[in-house]
C-alpha atoms as a PDB file:
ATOM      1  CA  UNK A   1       0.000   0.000   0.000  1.00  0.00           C
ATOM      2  CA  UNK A   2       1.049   3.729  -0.766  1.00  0.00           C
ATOM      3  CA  UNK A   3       1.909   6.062   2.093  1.00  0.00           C
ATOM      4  CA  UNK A   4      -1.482   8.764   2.240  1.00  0.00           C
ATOM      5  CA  UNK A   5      -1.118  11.740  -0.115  1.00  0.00           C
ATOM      6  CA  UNK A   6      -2.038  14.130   2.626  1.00  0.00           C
ATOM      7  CA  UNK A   7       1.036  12.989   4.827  1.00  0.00           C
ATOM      8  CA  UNK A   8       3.689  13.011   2.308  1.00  0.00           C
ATOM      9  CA  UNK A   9       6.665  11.201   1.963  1.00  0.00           C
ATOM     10  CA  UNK A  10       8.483   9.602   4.737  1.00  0.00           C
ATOM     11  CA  UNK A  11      11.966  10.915   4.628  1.00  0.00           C
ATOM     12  CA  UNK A  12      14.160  10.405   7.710  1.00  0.00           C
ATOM     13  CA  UNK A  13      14.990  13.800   9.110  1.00  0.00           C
ATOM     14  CA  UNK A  14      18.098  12.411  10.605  1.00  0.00           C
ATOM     15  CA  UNK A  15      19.183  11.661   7.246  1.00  0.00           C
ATOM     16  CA  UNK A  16      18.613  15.332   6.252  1.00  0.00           C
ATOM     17  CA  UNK A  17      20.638  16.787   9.007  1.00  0.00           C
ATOM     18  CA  UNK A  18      23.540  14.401   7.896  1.00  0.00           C
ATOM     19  CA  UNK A  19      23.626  15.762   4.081  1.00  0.00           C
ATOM     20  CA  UNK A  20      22.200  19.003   5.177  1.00  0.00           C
ATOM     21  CA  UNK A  21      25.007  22.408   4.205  1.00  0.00           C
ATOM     22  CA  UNK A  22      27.232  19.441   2.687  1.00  0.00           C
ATOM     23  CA  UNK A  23      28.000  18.544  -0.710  1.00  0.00           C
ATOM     24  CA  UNK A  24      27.981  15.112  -2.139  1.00  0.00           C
ATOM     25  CA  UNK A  25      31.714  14.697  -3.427  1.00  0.00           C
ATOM     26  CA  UNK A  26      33.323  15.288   0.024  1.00  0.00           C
ATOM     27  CA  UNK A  27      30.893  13.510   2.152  1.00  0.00           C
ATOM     28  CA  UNK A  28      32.053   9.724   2.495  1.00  0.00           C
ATOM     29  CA  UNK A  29      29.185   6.984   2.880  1.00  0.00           C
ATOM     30  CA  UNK A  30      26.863   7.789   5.385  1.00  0.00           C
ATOM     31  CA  UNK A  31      24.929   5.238   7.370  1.00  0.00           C
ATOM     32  CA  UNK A  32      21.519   4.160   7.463  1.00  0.00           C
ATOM     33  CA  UNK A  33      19.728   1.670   9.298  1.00  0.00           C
ATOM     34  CA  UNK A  34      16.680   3.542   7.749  1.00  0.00           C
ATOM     35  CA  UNK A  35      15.562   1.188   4.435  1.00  0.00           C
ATOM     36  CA  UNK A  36      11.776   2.744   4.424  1.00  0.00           C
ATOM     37  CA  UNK A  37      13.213   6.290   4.223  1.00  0.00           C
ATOM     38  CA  UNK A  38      11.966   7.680   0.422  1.00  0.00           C
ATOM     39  CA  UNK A  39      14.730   9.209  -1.558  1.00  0.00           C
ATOM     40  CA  UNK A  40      14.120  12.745  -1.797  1.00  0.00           C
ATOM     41  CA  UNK A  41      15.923  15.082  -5.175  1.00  0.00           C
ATOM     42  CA  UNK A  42      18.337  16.485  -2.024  1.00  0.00           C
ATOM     43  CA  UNK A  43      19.675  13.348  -2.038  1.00  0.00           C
ATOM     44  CA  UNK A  44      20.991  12.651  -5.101  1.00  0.00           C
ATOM     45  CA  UNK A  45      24.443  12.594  -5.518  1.00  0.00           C
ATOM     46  CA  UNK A  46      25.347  11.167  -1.789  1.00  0.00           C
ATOM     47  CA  UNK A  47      26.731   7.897  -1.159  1.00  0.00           C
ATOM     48  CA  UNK A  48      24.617   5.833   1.498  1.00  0.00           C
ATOM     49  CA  UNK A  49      25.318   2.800   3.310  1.00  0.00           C
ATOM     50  CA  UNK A  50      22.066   0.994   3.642  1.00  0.00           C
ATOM     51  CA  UNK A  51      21.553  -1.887   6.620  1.00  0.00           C
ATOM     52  CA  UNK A  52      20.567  -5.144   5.561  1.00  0.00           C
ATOM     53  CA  UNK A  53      20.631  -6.897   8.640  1.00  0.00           C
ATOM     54  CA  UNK A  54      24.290  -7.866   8.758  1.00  0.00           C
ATOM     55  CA  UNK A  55      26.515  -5.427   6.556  1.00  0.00           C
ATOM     56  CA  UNK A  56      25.617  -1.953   5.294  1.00  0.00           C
ATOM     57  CA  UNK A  57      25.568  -2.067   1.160  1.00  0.00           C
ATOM     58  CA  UNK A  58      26.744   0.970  -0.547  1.00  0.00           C
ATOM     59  CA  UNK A  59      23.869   2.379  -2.614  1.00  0.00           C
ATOM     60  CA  UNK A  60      25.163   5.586  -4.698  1.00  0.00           C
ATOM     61  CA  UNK A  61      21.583   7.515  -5.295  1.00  0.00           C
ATOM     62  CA  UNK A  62      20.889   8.675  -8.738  1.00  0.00           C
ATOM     63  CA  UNK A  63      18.109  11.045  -9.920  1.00  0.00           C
ATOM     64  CA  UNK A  64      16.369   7.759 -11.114  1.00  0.00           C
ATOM     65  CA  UNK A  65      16.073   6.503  -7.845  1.00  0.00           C
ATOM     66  CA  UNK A  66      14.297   9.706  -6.795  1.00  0.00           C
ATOM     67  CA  UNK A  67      10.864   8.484  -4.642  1.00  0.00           C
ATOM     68  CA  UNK A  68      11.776   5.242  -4.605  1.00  0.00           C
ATOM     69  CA  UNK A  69      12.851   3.698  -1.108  1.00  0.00           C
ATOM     70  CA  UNK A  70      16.315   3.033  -0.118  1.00  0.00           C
ATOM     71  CA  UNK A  71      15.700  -0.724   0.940  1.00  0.00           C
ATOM     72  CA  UNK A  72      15.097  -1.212  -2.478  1.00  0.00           C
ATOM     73  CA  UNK A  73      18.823  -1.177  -3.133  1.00  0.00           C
ATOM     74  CA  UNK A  74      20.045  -3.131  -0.569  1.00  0.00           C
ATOM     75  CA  UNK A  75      18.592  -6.643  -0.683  1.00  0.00           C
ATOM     76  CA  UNK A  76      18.702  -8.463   2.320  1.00  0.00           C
ATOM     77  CA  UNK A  77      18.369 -11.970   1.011  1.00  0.00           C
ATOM     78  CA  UNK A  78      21.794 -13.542  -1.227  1.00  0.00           C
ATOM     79  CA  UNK A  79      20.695 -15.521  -3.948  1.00  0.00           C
ATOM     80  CA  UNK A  80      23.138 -18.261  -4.810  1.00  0.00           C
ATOM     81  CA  UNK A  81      22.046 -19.958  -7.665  1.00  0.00           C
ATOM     82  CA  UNK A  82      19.359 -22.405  -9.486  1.00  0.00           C
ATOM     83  CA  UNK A  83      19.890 -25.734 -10.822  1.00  0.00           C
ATOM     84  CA  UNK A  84      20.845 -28.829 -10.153  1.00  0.00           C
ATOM     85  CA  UNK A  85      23.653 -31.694 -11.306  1.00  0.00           C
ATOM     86  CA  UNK A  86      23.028 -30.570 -14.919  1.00  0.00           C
ATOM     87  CA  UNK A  87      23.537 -27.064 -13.861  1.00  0.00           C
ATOM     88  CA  UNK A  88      27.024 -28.234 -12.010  1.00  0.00           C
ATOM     89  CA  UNK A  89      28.363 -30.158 -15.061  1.00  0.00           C
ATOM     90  CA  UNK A  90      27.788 -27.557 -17.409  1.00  0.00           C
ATOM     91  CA  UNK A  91      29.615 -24.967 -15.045  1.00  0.00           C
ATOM     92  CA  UNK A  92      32.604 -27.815 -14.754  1.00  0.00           C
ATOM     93  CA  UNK A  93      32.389 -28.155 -18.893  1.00  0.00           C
ATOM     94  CA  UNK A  94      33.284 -24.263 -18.876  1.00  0.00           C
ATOM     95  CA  UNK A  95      35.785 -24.199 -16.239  1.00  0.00           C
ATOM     96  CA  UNK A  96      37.485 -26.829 -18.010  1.00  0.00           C
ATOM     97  CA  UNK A  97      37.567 -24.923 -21.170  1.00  0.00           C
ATOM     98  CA  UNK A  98      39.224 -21.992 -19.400  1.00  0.00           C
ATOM     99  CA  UNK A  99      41.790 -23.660 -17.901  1.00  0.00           C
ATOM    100  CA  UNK A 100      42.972 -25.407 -21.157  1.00  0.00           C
ATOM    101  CA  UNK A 101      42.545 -21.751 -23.050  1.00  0.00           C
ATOM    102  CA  UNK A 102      44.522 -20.207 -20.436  1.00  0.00           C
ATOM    103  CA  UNK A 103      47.277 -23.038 -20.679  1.00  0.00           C
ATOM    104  CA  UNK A 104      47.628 -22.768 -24.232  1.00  0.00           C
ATOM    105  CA  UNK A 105      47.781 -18.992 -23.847  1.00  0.00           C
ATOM    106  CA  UNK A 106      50.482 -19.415 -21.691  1.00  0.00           C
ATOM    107  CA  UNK A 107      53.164 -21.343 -23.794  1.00  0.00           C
ATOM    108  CA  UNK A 108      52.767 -18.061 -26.464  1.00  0.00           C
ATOM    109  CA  UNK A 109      53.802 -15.982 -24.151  1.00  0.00           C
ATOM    110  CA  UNK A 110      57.125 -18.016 -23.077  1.00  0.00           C
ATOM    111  CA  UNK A 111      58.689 -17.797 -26.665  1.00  0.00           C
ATOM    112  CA  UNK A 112      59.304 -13.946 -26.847  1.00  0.00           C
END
């Protein structure tokens, strides 16, 4: 559901004091444990380092990120992968193939 037009945006005010009078290429990452905050236009530019629950992700804000929130940039679950054995063997097939390309890169290299 959307926020209610009559109360506005949520924007954390604590995160307006911290990028308040400052620009955005001398201000490092600033920290946020604040995911529903929306990102206002002021905040473009600034580097933030959103919480996910166990690190805080860099999230550089961009003016196409402007009213969207800034837990949508720091995902909080780690996807690792689909597939099975076939999935596996293919990924061994092409690892394989590497390694032999890299090995007969390497004997071109020894004859200069």
């Amino acid at each position: 559901m959307t926020r209610s037009l009559k109360k506005g945006p949520y924007v954390d005010e604590r995160l307006l004091k911290k990028i308040a009078g400052k620009k955005p290429i001398e201000t490092g990452m600033i920290k946020t444990w604040s995911r529903a905050c929306q990102i206002s236009p002021e905040m473009v530019g600034f580097m933030f380092g959103v919480h996910n629950g166990k690190t805080h992700v860099e999230v550089l804000v961009t003016e196409d990120m402007v009213g969207h929130r800034l837990g949508e940039f720091s995902l909080t679950r780690k996807f690792v992968r689909h597939g099975g054995k076939m999935q596996k063997e293919l990924e061994l097939k092409k690892k394989e193939a590497e390694i032999s390309a890299a090995k007969a890169a390497k004997p071109a290299d020894t004859k200069k």
